[in-house]
C-alpha atoms as a PDB file:
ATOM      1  CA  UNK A   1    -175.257  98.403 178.068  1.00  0.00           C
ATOM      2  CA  UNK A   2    -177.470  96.327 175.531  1.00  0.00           C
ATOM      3  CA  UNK A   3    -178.435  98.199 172.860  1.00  0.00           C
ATOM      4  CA  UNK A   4    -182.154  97.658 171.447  1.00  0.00           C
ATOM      5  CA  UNK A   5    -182.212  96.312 167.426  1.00  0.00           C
ATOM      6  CA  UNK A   6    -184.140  99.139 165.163  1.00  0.00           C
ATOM      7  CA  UNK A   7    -185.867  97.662 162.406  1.00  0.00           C
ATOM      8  CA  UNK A   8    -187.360 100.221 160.266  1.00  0.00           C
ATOM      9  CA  UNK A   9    -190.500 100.163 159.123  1.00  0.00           C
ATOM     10  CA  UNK A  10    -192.001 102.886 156.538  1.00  0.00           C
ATOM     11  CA  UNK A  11    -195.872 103.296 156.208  1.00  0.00           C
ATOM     12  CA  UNK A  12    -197.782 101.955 153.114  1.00  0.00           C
ATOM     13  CA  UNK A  13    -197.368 104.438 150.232  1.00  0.00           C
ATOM     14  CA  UNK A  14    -199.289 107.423 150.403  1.00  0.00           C
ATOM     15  CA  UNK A  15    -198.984 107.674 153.861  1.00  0.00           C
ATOM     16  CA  UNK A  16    -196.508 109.932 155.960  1.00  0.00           C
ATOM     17  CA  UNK A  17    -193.362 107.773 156.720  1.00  0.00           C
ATOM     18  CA  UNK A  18    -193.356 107.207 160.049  1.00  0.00           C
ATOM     19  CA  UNK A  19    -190.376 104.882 161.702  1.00  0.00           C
ATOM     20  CA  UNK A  20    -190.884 102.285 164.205  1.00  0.00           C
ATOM     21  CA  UNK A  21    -188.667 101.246 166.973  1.00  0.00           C
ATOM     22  CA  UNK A  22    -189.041  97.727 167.429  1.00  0.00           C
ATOM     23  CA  UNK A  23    -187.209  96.182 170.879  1.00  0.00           C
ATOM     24  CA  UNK A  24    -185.786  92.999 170.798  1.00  0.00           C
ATOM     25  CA  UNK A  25    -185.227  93.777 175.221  1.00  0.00           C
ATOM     26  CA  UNK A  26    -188.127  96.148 176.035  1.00  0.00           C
ATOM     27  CA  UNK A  27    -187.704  98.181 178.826  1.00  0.00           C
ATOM     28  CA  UNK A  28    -191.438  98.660 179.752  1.00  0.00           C
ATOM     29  CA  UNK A  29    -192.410  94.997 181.003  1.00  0.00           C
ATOM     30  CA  UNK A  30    -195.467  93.322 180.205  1.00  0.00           C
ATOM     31  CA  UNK A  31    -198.908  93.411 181.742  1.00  0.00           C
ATOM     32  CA  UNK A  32    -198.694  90.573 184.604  1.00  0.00           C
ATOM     33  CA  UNK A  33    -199.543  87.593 184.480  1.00  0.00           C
ATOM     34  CA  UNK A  34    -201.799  85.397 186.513  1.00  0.00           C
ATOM     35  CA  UNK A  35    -199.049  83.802 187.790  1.00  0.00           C
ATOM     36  CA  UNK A  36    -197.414  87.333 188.388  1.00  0.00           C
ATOM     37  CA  UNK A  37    -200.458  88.474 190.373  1.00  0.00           C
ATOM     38  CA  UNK A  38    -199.402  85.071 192.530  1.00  0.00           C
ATOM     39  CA  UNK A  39    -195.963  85.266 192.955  1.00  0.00           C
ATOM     40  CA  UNK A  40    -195.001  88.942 193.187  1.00  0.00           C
ATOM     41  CA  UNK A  41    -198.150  90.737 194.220  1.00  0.00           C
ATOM     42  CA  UNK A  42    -200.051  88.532 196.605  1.00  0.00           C
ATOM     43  CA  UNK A  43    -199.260  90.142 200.028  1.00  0.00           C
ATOM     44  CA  UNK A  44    -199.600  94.332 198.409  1.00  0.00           C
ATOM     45  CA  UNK A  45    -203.012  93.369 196.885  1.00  0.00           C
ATOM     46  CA  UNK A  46    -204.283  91.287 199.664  1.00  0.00           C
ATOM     47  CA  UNK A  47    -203.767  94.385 202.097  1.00  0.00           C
ATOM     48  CA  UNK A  48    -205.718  96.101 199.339  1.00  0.00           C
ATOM     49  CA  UNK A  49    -209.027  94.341 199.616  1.00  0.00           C
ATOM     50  CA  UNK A  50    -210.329  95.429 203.016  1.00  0.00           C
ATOM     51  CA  UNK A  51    -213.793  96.920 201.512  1.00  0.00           C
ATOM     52  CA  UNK A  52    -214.252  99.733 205.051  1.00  0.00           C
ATOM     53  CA  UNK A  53    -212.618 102.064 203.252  1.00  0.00           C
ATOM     54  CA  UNK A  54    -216.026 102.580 201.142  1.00  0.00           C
ATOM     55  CA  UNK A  55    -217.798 103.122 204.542  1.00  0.00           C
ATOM     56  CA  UNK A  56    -215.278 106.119 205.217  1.00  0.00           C
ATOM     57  CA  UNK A  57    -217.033 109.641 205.771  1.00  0.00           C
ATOM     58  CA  UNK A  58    -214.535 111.724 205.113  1.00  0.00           C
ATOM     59  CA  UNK A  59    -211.015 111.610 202.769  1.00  0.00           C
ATOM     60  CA  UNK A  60    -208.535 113.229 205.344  1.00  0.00           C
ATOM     61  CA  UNK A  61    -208.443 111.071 208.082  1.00  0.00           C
ATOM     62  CA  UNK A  62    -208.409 108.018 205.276  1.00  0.00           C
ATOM     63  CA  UNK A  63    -205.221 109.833 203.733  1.00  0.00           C
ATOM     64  CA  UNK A  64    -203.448 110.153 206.862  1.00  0.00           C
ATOM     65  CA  UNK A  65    -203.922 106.319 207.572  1.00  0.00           C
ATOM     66  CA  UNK A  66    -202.766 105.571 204.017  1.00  0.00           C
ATOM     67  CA  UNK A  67    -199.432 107.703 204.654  1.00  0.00           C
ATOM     68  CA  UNK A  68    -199.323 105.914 207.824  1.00  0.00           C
ATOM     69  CA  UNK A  69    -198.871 102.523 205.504  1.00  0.00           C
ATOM     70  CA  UNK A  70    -196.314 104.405 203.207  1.00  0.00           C
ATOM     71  CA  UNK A  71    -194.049 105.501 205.890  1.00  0.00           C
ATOM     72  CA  UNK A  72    -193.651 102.179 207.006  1.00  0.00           C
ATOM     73  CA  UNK A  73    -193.196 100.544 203.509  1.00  0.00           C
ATOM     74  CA  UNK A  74    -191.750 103.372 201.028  1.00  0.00           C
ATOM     75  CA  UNK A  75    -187.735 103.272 200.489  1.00  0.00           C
ATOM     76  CA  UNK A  76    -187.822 106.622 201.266  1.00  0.00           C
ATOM     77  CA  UNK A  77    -190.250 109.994 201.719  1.00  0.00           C
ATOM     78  CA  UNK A  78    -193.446 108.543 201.596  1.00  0.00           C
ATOM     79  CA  UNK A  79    -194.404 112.020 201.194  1.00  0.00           C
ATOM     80  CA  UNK A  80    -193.346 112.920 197.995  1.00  0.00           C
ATOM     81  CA  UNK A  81    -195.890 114.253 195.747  1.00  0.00           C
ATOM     82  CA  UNK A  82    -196.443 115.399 192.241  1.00  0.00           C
ATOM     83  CA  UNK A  83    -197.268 118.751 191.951  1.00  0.00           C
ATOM     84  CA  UNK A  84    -198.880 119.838 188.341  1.00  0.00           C
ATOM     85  CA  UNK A  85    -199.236 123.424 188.272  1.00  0.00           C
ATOM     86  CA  UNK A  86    -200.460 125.832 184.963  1.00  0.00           C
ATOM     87  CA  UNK A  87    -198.452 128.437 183.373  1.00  0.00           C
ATOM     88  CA  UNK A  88    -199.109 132.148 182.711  1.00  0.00           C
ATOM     89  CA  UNK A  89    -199.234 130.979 179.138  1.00  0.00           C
ATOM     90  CA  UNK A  90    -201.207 127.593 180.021  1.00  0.00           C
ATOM     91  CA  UNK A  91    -198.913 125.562 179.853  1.00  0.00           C
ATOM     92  CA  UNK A  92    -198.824 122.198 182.219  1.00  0.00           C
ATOM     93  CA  UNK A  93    -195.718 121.642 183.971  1.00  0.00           C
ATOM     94  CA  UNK A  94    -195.112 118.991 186.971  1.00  0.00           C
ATOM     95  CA  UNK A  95    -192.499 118.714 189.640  1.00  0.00           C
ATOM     96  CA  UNK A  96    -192.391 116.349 192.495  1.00  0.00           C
ATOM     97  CA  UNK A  97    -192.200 118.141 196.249  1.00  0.00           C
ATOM     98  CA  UNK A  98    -192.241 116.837 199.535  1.00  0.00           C
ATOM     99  CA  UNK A  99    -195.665 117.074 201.759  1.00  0.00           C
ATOM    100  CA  UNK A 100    -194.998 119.678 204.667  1.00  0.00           C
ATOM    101  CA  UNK A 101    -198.722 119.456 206.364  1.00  0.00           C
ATOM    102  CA  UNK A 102    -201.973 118.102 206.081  1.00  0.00           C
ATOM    103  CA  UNK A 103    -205.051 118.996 208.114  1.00  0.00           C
ATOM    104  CA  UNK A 104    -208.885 119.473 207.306  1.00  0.00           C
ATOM    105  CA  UNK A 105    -207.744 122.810 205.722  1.00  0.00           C
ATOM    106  CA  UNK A 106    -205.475 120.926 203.200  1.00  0.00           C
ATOM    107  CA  UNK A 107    -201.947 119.945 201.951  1.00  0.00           C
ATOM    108  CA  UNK A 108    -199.142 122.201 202.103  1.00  0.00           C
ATOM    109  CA  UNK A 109    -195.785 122.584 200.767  1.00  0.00           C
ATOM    110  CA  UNK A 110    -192.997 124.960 200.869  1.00  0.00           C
ATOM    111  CA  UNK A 111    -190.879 126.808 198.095  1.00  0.00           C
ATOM    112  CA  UNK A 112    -189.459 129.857 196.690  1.00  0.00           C
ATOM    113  CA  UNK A 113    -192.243 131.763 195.428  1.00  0.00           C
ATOM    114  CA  UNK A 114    -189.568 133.156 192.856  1.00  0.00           C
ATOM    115  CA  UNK A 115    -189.318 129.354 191.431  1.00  0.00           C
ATOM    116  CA  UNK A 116    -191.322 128.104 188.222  1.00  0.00           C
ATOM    117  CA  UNK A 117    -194.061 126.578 190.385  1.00  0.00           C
ATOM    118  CA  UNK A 118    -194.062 129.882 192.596  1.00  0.00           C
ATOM    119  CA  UNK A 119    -194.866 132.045 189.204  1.00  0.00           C
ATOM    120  CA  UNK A 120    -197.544 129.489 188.138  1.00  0.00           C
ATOM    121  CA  UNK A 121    -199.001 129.502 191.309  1.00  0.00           C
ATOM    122  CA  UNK A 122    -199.421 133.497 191.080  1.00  0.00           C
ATOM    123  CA  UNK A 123    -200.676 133.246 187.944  1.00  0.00           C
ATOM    124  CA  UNK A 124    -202.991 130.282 188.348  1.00  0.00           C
ATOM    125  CA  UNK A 125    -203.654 129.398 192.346  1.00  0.00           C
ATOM    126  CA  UNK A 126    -204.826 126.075 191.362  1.00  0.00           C
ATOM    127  CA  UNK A 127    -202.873 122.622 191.793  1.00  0.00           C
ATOM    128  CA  UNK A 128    -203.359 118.916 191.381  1.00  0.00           C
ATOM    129  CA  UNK A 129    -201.577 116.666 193.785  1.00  0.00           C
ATOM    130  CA  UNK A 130    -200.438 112.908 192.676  1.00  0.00           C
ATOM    131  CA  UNK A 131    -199.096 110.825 195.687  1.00  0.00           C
ATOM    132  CA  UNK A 132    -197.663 107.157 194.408  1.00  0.00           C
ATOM    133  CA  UNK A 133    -197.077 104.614 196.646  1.00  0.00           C
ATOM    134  CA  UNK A 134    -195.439 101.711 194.904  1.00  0.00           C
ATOM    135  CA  UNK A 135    -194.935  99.312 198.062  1.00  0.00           C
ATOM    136  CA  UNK A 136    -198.840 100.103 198.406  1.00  0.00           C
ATOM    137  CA  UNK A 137    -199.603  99.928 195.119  1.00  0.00           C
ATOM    138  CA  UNK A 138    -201.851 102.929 195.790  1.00  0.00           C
ATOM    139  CA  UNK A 139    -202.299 106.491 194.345  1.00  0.00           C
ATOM    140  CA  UNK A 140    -204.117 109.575 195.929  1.00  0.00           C
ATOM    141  CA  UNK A 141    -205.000 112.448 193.623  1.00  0.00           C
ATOM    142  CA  UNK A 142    -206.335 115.892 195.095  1.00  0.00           C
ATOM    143  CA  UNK A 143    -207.503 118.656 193.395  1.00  0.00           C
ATOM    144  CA  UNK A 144    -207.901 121.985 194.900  1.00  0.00           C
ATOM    145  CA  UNK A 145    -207.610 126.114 195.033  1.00  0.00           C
ATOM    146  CA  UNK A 146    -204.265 127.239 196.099  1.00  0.00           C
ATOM    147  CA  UNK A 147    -203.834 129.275 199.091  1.00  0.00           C
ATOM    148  CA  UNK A 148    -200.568 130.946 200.842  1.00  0.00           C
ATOM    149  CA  UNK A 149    -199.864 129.936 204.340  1.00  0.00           C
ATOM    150  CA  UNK A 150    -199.537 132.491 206.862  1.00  0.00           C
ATOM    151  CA  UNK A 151    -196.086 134.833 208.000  1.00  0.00           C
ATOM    152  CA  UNK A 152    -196.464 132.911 211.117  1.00  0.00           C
ATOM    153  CA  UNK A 153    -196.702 128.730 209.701  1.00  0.00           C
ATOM    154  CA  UNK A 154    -193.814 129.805 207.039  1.00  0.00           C
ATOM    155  CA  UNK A 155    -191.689 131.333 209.949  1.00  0.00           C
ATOM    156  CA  UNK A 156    -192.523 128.395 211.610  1.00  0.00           C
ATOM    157  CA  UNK A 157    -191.667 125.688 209.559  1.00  0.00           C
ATOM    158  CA  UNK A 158    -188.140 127.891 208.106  1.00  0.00           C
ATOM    159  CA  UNK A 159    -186.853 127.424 211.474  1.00  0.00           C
ATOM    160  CA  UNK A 160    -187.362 123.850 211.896  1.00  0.00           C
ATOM    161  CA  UNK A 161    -185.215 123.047 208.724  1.00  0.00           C
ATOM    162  CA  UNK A 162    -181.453 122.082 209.146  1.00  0.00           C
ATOM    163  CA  UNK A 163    -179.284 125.348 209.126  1.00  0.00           C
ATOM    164  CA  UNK A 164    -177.439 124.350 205.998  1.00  0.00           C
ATOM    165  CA  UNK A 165    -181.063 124.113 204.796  1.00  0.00           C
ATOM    166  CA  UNK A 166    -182.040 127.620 205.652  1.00  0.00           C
ATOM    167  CA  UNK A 167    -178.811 129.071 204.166  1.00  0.00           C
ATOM    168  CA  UNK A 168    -179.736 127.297 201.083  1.00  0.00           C
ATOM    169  CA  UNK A 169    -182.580 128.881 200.506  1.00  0.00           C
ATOM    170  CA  UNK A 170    -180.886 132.417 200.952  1.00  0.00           C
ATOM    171  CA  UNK A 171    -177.959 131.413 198.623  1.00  0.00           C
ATOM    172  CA  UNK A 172    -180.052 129.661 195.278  1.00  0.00           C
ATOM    173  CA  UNK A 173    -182.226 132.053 193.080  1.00  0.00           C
ATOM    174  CA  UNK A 174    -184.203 129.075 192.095  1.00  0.00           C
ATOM    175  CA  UNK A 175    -185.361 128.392 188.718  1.00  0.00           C
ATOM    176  CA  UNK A 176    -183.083 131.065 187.577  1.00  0.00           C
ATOM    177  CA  UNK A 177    -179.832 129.714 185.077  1.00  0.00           C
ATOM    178  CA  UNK A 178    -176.876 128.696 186.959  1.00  0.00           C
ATOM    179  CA  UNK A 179    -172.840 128.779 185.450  1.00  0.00           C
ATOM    180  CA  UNK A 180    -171.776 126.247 187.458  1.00  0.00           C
ATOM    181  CA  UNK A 181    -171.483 124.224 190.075  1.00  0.00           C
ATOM    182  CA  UNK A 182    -168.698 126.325 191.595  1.00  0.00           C
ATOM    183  CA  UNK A 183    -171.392 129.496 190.933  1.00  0.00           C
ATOM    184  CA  UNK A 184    -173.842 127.957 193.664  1.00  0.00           C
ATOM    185  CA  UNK A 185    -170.985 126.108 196.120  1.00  0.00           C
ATOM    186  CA  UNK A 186    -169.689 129.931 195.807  1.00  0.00           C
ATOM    187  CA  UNK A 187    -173.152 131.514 196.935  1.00  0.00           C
ATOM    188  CA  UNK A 188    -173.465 129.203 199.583  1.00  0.00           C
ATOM    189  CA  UNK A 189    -170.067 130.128 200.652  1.00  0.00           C
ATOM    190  CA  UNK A 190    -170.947 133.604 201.076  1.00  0.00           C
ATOM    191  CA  UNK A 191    -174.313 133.316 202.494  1.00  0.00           C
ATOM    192  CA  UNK A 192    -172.623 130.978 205.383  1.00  0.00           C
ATOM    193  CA  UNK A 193    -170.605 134.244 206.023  1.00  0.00           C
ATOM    194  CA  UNK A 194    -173.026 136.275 206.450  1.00  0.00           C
ATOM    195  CA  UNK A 195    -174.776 134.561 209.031  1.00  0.00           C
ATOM    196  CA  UNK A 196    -171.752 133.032 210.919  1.00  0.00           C
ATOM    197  CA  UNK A 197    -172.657 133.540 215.044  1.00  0.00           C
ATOM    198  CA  UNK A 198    -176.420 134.643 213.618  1.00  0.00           C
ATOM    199  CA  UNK A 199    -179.791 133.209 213.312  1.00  0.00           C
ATOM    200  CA  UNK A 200    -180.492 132.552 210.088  1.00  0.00           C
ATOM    201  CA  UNK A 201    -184.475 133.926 209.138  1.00  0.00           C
ATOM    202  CA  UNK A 202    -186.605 132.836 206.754  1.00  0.00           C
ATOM    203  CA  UNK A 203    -186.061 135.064 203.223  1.00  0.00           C
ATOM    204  CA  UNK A 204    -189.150 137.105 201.895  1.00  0.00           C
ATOM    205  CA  UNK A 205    -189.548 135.125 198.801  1.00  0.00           C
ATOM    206  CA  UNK A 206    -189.161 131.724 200.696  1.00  0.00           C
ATOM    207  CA  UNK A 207    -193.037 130.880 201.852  1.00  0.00           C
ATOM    208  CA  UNK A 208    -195.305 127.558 201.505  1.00  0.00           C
ATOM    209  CA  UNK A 209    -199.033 126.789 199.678  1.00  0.00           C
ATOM    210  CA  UNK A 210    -201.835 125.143 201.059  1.00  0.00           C
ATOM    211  CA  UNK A 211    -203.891 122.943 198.296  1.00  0.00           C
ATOM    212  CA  UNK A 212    -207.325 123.295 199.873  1.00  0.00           C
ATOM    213  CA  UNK A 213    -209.125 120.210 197.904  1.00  0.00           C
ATOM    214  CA  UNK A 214    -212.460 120.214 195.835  1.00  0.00           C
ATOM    215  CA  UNK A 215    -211.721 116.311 195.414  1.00  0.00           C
ATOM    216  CA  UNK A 216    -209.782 113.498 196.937  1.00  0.00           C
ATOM    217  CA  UNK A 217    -209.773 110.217 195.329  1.00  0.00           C
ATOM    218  CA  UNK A 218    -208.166 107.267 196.455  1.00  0.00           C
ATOM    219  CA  UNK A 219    -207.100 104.726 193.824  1.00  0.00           C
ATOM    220  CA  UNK A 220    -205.871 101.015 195.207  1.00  0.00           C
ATOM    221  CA  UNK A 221    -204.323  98.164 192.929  1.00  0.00           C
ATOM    222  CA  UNK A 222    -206.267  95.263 192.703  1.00  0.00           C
ATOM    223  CA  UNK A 223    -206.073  91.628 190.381  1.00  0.00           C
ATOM    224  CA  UNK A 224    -206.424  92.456 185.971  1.00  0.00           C
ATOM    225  CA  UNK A 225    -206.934  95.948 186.553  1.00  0.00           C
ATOM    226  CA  UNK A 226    -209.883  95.399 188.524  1.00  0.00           C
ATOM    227  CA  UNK A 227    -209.260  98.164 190.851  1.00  0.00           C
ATOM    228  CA  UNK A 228    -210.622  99.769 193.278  1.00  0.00           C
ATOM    229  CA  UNK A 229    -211.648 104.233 193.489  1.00  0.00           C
ATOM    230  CA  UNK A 230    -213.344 106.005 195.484  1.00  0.00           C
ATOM    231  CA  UNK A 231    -213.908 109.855 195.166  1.00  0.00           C
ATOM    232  CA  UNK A 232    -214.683 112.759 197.381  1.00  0.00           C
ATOM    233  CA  UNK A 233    -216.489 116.312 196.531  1.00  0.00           C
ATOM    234  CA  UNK A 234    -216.655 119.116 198.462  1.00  0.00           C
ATOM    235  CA  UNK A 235    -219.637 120.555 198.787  1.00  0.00           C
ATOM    236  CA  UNK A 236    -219.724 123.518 201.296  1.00  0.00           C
ATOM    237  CA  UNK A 237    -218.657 122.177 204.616  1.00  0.00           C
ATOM    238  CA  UNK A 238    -219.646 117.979 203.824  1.00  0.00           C
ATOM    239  CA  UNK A 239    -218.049 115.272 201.826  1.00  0.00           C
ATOM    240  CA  UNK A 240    -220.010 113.284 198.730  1.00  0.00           C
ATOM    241  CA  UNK A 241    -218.716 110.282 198.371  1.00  0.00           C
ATOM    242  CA  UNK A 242    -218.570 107.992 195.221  1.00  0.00           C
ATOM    243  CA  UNK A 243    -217.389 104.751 193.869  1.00  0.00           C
ATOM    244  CA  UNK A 244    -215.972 104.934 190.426  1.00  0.00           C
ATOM    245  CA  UNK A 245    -215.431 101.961 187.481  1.00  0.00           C
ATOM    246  CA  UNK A 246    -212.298 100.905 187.225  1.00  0.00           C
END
């Protein structure tokens, strides 16, 4: 491991002292370069200059292509997203979860309702969504009411998950403090007990959220921070659409 040189550096007198780190490696690299732009970025921002996506009516079916890219250029689950929920206190916290669904009613996911973003979500059923596609160099942000799927979609998408999956969910109080290792391994020992030669169902407190969005916007890399955005606002059952500076 290289360790970084600290230099420290006091403000002028009369000032609160306040020390510097200064890096002699830094591990946050530099703004690129032209020749960066030319060497390591060419293909990614090339792909990102096709101007129809301004001519787009509506975000959904413009998302859907743009996970369509990811899936065939991410490392792995293109459809990871950050979810930033609010506390009962008002608090921001962020977690990243994996996208379950999307239709023209929204994005969903699936939890414990139970967990930290479960509570938050009682207590404030509002939710931004971050999706980061490095190989893309894209983002998509929505914004959006909350909303809990139905008995029927959570059933539904419970049974589809790998068994050891299911029993999982029946064995972790999530969010909760944990002994051990051995304390879950243990849980999930007993849980797999309990349902040998059974189906396992979906627990009570395991469900899934829809994000039902008052705004999509779609952010694309382009050459010296030039980039590209382009919002859209509900309003009622249409789209507005609007180009934003960089």
């Amino acid at each position: 491991m290289v360790k970084a040189r600290l230099t420290v550096k006091p403000l002028p007198s009369g000032a609160a002292t306040v020390y510097l780190q200064s890096m002699t490696m830094p591990v946050i690299p530099p703004s690129p370069s032209r020749e960066d732009y030319a060497e390591h970025y060419a293909a990614a921002l090339a792909a990102n200059g096709d101007e129809t996506i301004f001519e787009r009516a509506e975000p959904i079916g413009l998302f859907i292509d743009w996970l369509g890219d990811a899936t065939g250029t991410e490392a792995n689950d293109p459809n990871a997203m950050t979810l930033s929920t609010i506390d009962a206190a008002g608090a921001p916290d962020a977690r990243i979860v994996l996208l379950k669904d999307v239709d023209a009613r929204g994005f969903t996911f699936y939890s414990n309702r139970e967990s930290a973003k479960g509570l938050d979500l009682a207590s404030h059923p509002r939710a931004a969504l971050l999706f980061h596609w490095k190989s893309l160099r894209r983002q998509v942000r929505v914004r959006g009411a909350v909303e809990p799927v139905t008995a029927a979609e959570a059933d539904a998408y419970f049974a589809s998950r790998a068994r050891e999956s299911r029993i999982g969910a029946w064995a972790s109080d999530q969010s909760r403090p944990l002994d051990s290792r051995e304390a879950l391994e243990a849980a999930v020992a007993r849980e797999t007990v309990r349902f040998e030669g059974k189906d396992v169902p979906r627990p009570e407190r395991w469900t899934g959220w829809r994000v039902v969005p008052d705004s999509i916007e779609f952010w694309r890399d382009r050459p010296f921070r030039l980039h590209d955005r382009l919002r859209f606002d509900r309003t009622g059952a249409d789209w507005v659409k609007t180009r934003l500076w960089p």
